[in-house]
Protein backbone atom coordinates (compact mmCIF):
# COMPACT_ATOMS: atom_id res chain seq x y z
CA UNK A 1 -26.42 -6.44 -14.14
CA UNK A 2 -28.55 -3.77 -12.68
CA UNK A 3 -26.04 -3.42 -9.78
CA UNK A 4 -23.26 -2.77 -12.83
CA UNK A 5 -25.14 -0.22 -14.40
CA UNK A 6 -25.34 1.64 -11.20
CA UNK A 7 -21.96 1.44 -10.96
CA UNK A 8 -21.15 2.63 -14.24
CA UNK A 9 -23.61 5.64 -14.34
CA UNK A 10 -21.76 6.32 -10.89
CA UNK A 11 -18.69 6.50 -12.37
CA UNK A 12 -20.47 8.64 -15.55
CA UNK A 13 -21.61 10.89 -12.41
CA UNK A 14 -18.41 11.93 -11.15
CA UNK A 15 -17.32 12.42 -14.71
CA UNK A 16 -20.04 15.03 -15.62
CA UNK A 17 -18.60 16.45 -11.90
CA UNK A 18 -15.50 17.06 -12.53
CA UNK A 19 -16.51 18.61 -16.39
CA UNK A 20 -18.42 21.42 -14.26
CA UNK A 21 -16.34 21.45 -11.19
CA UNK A 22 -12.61 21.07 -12.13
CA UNK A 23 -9.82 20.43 -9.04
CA UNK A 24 -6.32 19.73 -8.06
CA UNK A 25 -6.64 16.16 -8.99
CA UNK A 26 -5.70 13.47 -11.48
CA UNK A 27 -9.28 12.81 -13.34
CA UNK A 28 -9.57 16.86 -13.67
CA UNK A 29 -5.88 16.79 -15.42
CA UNK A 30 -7.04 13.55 -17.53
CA UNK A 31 -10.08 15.13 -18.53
CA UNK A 32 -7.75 18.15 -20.53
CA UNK A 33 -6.75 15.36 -22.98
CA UNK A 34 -9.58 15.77 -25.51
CA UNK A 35 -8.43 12.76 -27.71
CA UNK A 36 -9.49 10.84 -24.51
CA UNK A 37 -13.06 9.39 -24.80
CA UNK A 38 -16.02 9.08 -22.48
CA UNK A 39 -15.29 5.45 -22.38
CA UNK A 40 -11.71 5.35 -21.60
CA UNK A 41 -12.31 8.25 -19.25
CA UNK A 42 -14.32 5.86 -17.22
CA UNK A 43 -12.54 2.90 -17.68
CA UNK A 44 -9.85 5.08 -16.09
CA UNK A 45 -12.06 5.35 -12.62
CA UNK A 46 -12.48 2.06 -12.34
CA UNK A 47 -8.75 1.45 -11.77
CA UNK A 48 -8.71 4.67 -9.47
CA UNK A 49 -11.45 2.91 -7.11
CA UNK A 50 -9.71 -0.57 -7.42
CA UNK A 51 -6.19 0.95 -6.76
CA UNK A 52 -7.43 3.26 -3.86
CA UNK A 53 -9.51 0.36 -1.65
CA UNK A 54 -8.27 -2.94 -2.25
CA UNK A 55 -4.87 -2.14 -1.98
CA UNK A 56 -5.42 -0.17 0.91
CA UNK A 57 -8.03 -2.44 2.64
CA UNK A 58 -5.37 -5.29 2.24
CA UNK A 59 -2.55 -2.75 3.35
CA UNK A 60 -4.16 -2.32 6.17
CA UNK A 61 -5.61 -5.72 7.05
CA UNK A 62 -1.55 -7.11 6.89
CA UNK A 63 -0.51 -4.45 9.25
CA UNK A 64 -3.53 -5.58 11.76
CA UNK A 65 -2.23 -9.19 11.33
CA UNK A 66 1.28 -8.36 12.44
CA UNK A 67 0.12 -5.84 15.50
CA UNK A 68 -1.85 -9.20 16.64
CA UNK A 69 0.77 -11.42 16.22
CA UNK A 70 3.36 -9.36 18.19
CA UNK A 71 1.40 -7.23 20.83
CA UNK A 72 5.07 -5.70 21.71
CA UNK A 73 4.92 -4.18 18.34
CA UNK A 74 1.39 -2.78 18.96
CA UNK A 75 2.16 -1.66 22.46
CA UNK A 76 5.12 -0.08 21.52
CA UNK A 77 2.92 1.56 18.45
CA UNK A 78 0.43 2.58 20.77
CA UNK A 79 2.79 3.98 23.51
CA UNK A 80 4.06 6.29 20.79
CA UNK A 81 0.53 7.23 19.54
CA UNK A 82 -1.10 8.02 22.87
CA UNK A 83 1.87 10.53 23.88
CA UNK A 84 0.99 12.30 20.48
CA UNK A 85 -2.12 12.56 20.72
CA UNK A 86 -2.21 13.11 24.64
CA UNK A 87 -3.49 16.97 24.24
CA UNK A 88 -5.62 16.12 21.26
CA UNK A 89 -9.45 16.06 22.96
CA UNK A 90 -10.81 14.44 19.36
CA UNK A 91 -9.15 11.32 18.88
CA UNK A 92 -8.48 12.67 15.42
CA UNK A 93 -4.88 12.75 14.61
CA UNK A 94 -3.77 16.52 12.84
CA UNK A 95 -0.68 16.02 10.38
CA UNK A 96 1.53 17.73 13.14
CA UNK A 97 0.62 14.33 15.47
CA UNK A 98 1.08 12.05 12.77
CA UNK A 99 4.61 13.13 12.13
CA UNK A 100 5.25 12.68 15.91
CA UNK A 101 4.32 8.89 15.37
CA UNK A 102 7.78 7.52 13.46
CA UNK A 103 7.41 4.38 15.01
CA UNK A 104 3.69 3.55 13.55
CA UNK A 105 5.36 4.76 10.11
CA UNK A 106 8.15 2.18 10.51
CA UNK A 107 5.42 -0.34 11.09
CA UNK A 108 3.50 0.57 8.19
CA UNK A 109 6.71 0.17 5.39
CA UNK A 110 7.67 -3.23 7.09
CA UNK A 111 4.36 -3.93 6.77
CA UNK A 112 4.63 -3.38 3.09
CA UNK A 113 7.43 -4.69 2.31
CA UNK A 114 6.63 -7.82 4.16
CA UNK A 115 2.83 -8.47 2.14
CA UNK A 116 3.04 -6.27 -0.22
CA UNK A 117 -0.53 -5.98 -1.83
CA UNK A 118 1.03 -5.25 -4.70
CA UNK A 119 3.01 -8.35 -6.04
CA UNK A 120 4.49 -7.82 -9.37
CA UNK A 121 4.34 -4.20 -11.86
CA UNK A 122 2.04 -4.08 -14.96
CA UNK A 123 4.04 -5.79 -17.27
CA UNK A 124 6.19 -3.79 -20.05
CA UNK A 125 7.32 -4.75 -23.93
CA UNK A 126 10.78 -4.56 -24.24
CA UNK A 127 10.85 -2.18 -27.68
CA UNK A 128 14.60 -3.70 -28.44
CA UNK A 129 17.21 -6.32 -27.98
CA UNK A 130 18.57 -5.87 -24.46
CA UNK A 131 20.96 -7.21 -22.69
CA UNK A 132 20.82 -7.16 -19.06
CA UNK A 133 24.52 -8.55 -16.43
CA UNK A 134 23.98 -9.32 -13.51
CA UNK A 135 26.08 -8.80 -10.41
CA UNK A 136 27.88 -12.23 -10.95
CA UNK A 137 28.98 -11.21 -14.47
CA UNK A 138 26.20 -13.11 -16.34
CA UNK A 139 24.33 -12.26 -19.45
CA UNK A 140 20.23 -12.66 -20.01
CA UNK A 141 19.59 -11.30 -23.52
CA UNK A 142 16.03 -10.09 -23.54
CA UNK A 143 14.63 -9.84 -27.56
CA UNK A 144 12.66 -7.08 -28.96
CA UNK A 145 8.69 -7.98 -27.83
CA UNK A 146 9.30 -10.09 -24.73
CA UNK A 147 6.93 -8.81 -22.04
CA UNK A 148 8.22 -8.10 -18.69
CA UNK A 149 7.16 -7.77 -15.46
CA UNK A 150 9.04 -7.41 -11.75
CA UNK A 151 8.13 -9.87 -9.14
CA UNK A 152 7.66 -7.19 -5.85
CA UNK A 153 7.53 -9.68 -3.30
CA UNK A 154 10.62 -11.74 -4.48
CA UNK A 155 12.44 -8.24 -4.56
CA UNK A 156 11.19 -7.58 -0.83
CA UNK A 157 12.40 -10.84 0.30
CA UNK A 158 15.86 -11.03 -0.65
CA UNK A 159 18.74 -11.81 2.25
CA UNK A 160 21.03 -9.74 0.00
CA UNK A 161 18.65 -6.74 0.04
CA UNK A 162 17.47 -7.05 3.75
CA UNK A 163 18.90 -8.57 7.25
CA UNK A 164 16.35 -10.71 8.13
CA UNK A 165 14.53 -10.66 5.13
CA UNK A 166 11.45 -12.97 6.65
CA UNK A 167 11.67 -11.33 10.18
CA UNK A 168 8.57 -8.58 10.41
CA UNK A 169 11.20 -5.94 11.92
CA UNK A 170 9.60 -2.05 11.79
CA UNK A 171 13.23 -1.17 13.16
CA UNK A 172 14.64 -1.04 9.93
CA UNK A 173 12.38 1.71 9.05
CA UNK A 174 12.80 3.64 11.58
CA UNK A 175 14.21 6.96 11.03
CA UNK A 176 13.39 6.56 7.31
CA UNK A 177 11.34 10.42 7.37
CA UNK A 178 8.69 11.72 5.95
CA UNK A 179 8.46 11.74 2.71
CA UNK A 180 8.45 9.11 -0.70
CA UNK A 181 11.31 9.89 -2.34
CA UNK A 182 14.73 9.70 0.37
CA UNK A 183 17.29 7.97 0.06
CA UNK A 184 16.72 5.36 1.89
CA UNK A 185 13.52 4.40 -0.44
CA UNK A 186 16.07 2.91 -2.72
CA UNK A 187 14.80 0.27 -5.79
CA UNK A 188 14.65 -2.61 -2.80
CA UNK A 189 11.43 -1.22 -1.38
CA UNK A 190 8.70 -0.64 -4.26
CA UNK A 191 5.26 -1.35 -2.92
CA UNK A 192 3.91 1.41 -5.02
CA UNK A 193 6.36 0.80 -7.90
CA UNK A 194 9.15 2.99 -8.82
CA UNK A 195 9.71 5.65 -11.61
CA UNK A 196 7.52 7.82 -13.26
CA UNK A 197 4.91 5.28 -12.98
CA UNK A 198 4.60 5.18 -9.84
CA UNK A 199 1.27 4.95 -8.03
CA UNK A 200 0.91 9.07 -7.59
CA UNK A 201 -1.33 8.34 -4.06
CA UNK A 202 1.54 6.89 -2.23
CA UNK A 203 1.46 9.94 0.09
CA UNK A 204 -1.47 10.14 0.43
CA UNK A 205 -2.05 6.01 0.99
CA UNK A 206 0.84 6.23 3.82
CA UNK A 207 -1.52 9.24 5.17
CA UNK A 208 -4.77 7.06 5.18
CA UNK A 209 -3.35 4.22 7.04
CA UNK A 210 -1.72 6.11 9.49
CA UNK A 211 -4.56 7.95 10.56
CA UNK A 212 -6.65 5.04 10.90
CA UNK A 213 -4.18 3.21 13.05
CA UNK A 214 -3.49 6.30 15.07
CA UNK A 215 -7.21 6.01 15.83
CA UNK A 216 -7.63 2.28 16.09
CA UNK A 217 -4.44 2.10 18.67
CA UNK A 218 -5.80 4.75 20.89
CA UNK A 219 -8.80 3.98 21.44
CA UNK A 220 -8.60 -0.37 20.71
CA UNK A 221 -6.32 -3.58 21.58
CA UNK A 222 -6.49 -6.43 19.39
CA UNK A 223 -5.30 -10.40 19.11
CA UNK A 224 -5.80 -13.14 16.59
CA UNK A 225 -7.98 -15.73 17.86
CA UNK A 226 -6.59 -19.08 19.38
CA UNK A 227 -7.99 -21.47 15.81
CA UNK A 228 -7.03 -18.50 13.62
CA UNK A 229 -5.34 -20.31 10.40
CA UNK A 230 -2.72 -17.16 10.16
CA UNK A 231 -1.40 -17.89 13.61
CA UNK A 232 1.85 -19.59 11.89
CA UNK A 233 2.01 -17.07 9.01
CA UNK A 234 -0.93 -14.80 6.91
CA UNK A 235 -2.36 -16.38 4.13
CA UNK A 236 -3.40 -14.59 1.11
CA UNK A 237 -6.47 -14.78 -1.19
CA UNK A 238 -5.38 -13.80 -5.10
CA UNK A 239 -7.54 -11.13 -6.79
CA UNK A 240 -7.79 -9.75 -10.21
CA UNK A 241 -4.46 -6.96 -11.07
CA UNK A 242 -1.94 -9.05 -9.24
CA UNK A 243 -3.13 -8.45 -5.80
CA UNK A 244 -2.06 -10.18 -2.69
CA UNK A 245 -4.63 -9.63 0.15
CA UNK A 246 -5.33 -11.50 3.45
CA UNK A 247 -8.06 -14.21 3.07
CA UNK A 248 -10.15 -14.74 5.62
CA UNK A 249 -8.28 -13.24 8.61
CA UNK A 250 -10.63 -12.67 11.80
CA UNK A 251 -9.35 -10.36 14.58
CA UNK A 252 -10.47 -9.98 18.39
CA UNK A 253 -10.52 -6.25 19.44
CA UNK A 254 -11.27 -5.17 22.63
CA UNK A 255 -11.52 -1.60 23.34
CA UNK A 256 -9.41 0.09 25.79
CA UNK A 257 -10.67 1.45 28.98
């Protein structure tokens, strides 16, 4: 319990923080709602910090998997990510390099899209009758009150959606850009939902893990062990808020010389 309360006033901390030291940021815009308590305010961090590391930590972990199960895919990552950072003398990747690396951003959407962390949306009443058709001419009739939710990594695994829907394949990102919102990002690929509730650090998630595996393939090389239990296909661990995140996966990493 002790542990929790330190937590909490933590959390209380950054609260009192952002009261004195207002930002560009979404707790400083929450904290303008004064109909918002102390309570909720807080309540409100703890889903930032749960949505900003596990997600990412599992993210990330899936990606590793994959780079160990095909070292082509890693080699060709890291090919790409030496050449861009070839003049850089601090291994630490500007935003200049990491748009040079189009490749390791293919290879982080597949990644998503393949293990998703994120497996279905925060379910949503439906306020009336509704009647939804589907492609084949068939009616569902969803009543006033039913609950919904969207099953991501059904969506992300659909032959009709993808080629090779359970083939890890980067190529079919590449040349996908920069930014969250093109064209190509159409309602098929939703690892950070879709709409206006939408997780709002997508950029900034895409970002993170690029610059950590811009770092981690220049400088490190890494395989799954022979006994590994993923070495057919990764296994996932269920957490609390419908996460999907690798359980137990071990990786050897050898740094380059």
């Amino acid at each position: 319990m002790r542990a929790i309360d330190e937590l909490v006033e933590a959390f209380q901390g950054i609260l009192r923080l952002k009261r004195h030291n207002p930002g560009n940021d979404m707790l400083t815009y929450m904290l303008e709602d004064k109909e918002t308590t102390d309570v909720e305010h807080r309540d409100n961090i703890v889903t930032f910090f749960i949505a900003g590391h596990d997600t990412t930590a599992g993210a990330m972990s899936s990606l590793c998997y994959f780079m160990a199960l095909y070292p082509n895919i890693q080699r060709r990552a890291r090919e790409e990510v030496r050449l861009a950072l070839a003049s850089n003398g601090t291994g630490e990747p500007t935003l200049a390099e990491l748009r040079a690396m189009p490749y390791l951003n293919a290879c982080i959407r597949e990644s998503l899209r393949f293990n998703t962390p994120l497996v279905e949306v925060v379910p949503r009443t439906c306020t009336r009758d509704t009647v939804l058709r589907a492609g084949n001419g068939q009616e569902v009739v969803i009543p006033a009150g039913a609950s919904l939710t969207i099953n991501v990594h059904t969506v992300h695994h659909r032959e009709d959606y993808w080629d090779g829907a359970s083939e890890f394949n980067p190529e079919r990102f590449v040349g996908a850009g920069e930014g969250m919102d093109k064209e190509y990002d159409s309602t098929h690929w939703m690892s950070f939902g879709l709409g206006p509730r939408q997780c709002p650090a997508r950029n900034f998630a895409m970002y993170e893990q690029r610059t950590l595996y811009a770092m981690l393939l220049n400088e490190w090389e890494w395989s799954l062990p022979e006994d590994s239990p993923h070495r057919v296909h990764i296994k996932n661990g269920f957490s609390p808020f419908a996460l999907s995140l690798p359980k137990d996966l071990y990786v050897d990493f050898k740094r380059r010389v």
